[in-house]
C-alpha atoms as a PDB file:
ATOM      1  CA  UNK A   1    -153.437  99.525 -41.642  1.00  0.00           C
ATOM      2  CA  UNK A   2    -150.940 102.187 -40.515  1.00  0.00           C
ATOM      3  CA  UNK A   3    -152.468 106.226 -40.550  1.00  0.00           C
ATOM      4  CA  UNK A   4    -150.113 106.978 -43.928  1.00  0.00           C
ATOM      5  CA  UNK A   5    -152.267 104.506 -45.802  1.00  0.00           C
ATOM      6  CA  UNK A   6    -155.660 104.704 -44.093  1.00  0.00           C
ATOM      7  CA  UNK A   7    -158.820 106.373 -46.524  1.00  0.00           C
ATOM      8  CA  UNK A   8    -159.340 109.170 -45.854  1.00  0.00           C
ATOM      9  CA  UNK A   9    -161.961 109.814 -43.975  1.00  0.00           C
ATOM     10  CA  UNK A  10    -163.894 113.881 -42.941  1.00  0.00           C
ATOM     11  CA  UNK A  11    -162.169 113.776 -39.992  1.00  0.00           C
ATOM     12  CA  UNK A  12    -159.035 113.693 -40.896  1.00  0.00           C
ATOM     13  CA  UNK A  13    -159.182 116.068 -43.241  1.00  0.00           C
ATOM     14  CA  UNK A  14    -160.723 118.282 -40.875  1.00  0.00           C
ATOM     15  CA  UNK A  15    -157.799 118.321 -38.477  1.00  0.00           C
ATOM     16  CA  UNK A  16    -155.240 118.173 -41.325  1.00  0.00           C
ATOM     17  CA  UNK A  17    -157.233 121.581 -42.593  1.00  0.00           C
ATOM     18  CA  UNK A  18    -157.200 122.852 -39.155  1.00  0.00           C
ATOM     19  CA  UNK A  19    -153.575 122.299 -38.360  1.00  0.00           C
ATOM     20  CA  UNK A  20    -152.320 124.252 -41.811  1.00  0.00           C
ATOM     21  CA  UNK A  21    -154.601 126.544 -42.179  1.00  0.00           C
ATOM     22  CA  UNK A  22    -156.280 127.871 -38.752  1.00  0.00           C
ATOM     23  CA  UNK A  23    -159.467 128.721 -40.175  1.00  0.00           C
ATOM     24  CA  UNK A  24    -161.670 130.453 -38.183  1.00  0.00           C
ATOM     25  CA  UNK A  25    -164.846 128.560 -39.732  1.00  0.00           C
ATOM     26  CA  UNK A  26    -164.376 124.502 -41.352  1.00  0.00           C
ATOM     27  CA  UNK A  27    -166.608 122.076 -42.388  1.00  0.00           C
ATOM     28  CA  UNK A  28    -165.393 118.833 -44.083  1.00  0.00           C
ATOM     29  CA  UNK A  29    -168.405 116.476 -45.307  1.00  0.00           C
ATOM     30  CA  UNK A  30    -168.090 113.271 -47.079  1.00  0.00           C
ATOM     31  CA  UNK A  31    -170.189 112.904 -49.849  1.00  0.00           C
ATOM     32  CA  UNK A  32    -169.211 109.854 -51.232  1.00  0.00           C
ATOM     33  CA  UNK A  33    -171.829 107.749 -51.224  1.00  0.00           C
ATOM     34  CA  UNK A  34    -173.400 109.464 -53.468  1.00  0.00           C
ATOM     35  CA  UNK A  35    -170.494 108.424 -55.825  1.00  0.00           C
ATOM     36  CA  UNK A  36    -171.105 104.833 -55.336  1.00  0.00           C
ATOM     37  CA  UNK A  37    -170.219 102.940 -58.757  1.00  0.00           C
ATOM     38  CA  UNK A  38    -168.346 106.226 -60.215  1.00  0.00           C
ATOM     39  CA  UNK A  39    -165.121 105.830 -61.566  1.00  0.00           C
ATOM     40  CA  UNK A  40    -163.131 107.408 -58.832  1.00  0.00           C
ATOM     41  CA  UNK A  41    -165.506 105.983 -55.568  1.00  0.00           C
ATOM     42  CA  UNK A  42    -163.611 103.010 -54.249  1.00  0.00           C
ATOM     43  CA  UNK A  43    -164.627  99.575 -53.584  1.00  0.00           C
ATOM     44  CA  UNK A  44    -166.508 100.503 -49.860  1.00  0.00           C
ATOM     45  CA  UNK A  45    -168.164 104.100 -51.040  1.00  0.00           C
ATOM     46  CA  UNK A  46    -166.162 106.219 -49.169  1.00  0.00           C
ATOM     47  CA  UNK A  47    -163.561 108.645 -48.676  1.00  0.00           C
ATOM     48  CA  UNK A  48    -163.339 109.717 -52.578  1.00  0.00           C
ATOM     49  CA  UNK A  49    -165.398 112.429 -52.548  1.00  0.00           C
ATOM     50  CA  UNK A  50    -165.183 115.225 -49.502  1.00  0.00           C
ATOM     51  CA  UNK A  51    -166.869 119.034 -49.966  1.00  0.00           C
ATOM     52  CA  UNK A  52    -164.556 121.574 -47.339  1.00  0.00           C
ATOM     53  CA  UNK A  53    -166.434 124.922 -46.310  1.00  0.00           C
ATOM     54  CA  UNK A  54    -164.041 126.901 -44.892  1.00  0.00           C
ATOM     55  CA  UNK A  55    -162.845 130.454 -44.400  1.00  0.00           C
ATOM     56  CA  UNK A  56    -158.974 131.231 -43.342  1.00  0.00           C
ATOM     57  CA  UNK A  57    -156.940 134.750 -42.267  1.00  0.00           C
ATOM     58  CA  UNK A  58    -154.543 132.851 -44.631  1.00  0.00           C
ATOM     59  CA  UNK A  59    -156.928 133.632 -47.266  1.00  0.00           C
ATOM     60  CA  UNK A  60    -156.814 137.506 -46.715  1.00  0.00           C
ATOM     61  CA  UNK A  61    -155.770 139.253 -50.211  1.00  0.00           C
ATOM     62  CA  UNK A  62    -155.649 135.944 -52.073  1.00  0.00           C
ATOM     63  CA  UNK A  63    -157.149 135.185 -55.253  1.00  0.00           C
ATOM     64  CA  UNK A  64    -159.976 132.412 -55.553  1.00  0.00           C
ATOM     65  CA  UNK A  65    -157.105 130.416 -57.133  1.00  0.00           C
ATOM     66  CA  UNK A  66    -155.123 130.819 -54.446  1.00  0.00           C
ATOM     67  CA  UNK A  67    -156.945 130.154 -51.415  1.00  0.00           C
ATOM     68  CA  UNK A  68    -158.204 126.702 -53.449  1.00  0.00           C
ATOM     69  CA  UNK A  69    -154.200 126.460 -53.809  1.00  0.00           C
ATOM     70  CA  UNK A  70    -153.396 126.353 -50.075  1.00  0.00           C
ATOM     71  CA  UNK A  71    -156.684 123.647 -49.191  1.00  0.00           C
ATOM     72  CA  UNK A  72    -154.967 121.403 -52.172  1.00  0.00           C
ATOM     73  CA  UNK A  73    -151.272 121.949 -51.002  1.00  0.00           C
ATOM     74  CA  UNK A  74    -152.563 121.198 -47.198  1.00  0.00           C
ATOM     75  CA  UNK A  75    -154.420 117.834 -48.413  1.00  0.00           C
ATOM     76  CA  UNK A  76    -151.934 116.598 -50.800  1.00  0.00           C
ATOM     77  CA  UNK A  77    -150.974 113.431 -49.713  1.00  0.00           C
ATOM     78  CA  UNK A  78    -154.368 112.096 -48.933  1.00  0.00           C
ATOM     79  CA  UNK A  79    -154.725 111.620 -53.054  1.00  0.00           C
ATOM     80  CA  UNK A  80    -152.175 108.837 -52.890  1.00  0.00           C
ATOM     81  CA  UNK A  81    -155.373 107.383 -50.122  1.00  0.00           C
ATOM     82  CA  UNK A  82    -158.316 107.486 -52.305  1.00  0.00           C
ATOM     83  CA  UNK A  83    -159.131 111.321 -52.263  1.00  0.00           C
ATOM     84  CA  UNK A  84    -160.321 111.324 -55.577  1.00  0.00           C
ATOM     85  CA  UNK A  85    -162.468 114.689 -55.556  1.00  0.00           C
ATOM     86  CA  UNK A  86    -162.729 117.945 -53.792  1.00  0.00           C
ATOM     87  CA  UNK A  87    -165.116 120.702 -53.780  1.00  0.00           C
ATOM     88  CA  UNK A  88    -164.060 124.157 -52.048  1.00  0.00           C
ATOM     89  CA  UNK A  89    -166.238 126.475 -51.408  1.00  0.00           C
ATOM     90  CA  UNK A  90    -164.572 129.720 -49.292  1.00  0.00           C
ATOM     91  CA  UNK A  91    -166.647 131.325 -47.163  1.00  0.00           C
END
């Protein structure tokens, strides 16, 4: 299975998150198995459901809206994978 249609998976998330966004503090944890048999978990339990703790200079002046704005925009294309929800929470 080539990278472009791999699940996603924390860590790649993680380095997507650090390469757009140079926070200065990340987290990326995958809490999908405790969405095992929900609508949006896939067949194996994982990579649906990720929680992202970061902060970001890029965040400086930016509405709540916004920063949550640049975390979707920089993760985009791992919905198309199975990314199915994201929690934010800007430190």
């Amino acid at each position: 299975m080539s990278m472009l249609h791999a699940p996603p998976t924390a860590a790649a998330l993680q380095a997507r998150l650090a390469e757009a966004l140079q926070p200065t503090q990340l987290e990326v944890i995958d809490e999908s198995a405790a969405h095992t048999g929900h609508a949006g978990a896939n067949a194996e339990g994982y990579g649906t459901h990720f929680r992202v703790r970061i902060s970001s200079p890029l965040f400086k002046g930016k509405s709540r809206v916004a920063q949550h704005r640049l975390v979707y925009d920089a993760l985009h294309d791992f919905v198309a994978r199975g990314l199915h929800a994201l929690a934010i929470e800007v430190l």
